[in-house]
C-alpha atoms as a PDB file:
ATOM      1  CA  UNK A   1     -25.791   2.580  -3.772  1.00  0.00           C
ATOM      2  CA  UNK A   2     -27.562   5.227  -5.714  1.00  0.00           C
ATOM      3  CA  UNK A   3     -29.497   4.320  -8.616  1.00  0.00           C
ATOM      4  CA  UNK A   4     -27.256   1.338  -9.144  1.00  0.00           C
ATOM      5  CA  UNK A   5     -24.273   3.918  -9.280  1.00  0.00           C
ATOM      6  CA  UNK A   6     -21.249   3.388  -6.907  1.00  0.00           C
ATOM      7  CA  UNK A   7     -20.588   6.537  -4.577  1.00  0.00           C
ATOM      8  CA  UNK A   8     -17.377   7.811  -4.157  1.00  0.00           C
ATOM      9  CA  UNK A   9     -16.430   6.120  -1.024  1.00  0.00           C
ATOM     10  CA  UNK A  10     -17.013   2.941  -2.799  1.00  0.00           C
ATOM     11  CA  UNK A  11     -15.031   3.746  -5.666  1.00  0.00           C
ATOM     12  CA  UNK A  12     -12.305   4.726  -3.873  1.00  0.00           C
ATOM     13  CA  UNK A  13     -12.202   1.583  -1.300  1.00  0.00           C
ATOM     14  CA  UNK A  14     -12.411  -0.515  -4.824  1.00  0.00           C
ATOM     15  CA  UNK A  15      -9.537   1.505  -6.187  1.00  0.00           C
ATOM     16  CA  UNK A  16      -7.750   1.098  -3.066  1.00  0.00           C
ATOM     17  CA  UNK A  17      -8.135  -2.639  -3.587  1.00  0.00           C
ATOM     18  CA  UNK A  18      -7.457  -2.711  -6.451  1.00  0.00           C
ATOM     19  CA  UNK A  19      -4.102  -1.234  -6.348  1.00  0.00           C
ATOM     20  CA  UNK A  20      -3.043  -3.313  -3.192  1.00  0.00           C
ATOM     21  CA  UNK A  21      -3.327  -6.719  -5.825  1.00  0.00           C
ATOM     22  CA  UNK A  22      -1.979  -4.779  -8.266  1.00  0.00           C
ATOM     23  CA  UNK A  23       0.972  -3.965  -5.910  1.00  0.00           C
ATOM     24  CA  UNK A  24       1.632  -7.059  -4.919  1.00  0.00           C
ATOM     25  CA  UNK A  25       1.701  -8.692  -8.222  1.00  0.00           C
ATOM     26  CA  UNK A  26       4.247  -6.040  -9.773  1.00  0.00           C
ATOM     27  CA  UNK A  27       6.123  -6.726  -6.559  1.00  0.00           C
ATOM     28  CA  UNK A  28       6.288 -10.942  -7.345  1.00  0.00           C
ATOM     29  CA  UNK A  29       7.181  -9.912 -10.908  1.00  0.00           C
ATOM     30  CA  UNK A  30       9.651  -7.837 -10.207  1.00  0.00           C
ATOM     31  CA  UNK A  31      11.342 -10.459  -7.388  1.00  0.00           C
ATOM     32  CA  UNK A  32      11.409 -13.244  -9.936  1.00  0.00           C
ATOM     33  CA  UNK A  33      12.649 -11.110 -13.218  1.00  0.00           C
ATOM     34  CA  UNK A  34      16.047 -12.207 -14.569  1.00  0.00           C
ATOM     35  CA  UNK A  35      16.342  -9.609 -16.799  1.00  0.00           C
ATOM     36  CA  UNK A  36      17.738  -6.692 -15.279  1.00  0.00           C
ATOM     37  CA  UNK A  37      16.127  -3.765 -17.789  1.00  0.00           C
ATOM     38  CA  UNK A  38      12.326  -5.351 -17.170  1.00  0.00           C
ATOM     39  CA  UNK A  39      13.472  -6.016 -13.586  1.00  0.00           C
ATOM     40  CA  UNK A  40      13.801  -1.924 -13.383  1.00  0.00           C
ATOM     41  CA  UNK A  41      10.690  -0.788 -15.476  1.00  0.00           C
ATOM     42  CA  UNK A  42       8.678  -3.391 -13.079  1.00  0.00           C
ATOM     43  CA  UNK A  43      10.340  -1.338 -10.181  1.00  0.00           C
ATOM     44  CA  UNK A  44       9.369   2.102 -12.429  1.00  0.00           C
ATOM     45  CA  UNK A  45       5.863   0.524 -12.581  1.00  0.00           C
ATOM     46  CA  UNK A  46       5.612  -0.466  -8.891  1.00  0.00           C
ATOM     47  CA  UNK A  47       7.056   2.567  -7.640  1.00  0.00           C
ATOM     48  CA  UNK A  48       4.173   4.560  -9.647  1.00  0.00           C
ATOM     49  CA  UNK A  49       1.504   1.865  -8.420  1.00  0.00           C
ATOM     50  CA  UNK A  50       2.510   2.375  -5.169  1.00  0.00           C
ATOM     51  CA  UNK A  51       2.437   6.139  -5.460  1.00  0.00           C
ATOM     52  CA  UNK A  52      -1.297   6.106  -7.168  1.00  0.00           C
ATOM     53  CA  UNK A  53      -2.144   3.712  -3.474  1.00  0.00           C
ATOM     54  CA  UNK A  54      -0.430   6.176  -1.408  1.00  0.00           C
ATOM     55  CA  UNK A  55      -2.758   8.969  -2.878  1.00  0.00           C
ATOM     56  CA  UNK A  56      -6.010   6.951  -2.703  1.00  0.00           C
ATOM     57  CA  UNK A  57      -5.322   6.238   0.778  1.00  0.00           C
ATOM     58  CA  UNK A  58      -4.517   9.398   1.874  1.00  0.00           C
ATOM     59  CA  UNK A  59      -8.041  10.882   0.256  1.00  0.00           C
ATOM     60  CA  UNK A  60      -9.590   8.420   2.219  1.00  0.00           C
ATOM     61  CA  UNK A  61      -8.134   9.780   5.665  1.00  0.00           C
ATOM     62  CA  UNK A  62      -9.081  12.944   5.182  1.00  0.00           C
ATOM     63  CA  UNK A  63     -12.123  12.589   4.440  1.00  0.00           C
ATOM     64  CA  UNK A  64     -12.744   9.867   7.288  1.00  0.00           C
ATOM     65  CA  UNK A  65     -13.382   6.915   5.122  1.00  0.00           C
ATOM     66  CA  UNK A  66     -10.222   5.187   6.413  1.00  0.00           C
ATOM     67  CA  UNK A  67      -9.211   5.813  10.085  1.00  0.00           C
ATOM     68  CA  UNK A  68      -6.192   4.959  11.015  1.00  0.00           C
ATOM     69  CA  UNK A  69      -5.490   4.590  15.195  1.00  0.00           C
ATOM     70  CA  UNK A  70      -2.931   6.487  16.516  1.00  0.00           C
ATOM     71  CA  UNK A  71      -0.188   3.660  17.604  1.00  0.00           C
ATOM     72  CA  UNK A  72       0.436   3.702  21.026  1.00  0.00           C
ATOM     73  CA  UNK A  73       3.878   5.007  22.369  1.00  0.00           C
ATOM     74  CA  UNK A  74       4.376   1.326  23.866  1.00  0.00           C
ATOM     75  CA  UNK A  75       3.879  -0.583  21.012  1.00  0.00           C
ATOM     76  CA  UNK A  76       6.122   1.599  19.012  1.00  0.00           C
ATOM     77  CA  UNK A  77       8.649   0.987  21.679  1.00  0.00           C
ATOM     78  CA  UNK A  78       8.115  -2.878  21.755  1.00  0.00           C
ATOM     79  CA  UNK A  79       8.320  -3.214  17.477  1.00  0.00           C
ATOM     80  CA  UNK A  80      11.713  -0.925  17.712  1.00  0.00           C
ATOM     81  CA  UNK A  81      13.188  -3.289  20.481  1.00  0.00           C
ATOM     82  CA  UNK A  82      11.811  -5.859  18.302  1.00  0.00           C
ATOM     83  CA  UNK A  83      13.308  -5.289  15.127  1.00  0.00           C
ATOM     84  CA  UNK A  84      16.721  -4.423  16.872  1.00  0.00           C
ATOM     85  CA  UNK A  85      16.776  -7.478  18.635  1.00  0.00           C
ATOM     86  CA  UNK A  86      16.696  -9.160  14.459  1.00  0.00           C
ATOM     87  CA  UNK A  87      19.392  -7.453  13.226  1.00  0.00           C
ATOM     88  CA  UNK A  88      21.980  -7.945  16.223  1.00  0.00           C
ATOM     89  CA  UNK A  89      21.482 -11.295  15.254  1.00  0.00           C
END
């Protein structure tokens, strides 16, 4: 910290945060609404949210604060077999 000022790669990491919680609880909402018009303006509102997290994260590759390993070529090939496997059953 700087002068008891958050720097920008704090910020953003608390943003981040923030809008992961903030994800999830518009997602519970929305999964337990019975009414179907504030089921869809939770989905409008998540969809946003989720948008505003996508953006934060992104910033926060490029500039190096949030790296993100390359998966390798097996594993891919073990989740896909994986997740196949669940639906031919």
């Amino acid at each position: 910290m700087n002068n008891g000022q958050m720097q920008e790669k704090e910020i953003l990491n608390d943003v981040l945060a923030s809008e992961k919680a903030v994800t999830g609880a518009y997602n519970a909402f929305a999964n337990e609404c019975a009414t179907p018009n504030v089921r869809d303006e939770f989905m409008r509102i998540l969809t946003e949210e989720h948008q505003i997290q996508a953006d934060v994260f992104d910033e926060m590759q490029k500039r190096g604060w949030y790296p993100t390993p390359a998966a390798e070529q097996q594993k891919i090939q073990q989740a896909k077999q994986k997740f196949q496997n669940q639906n031919q059953q």
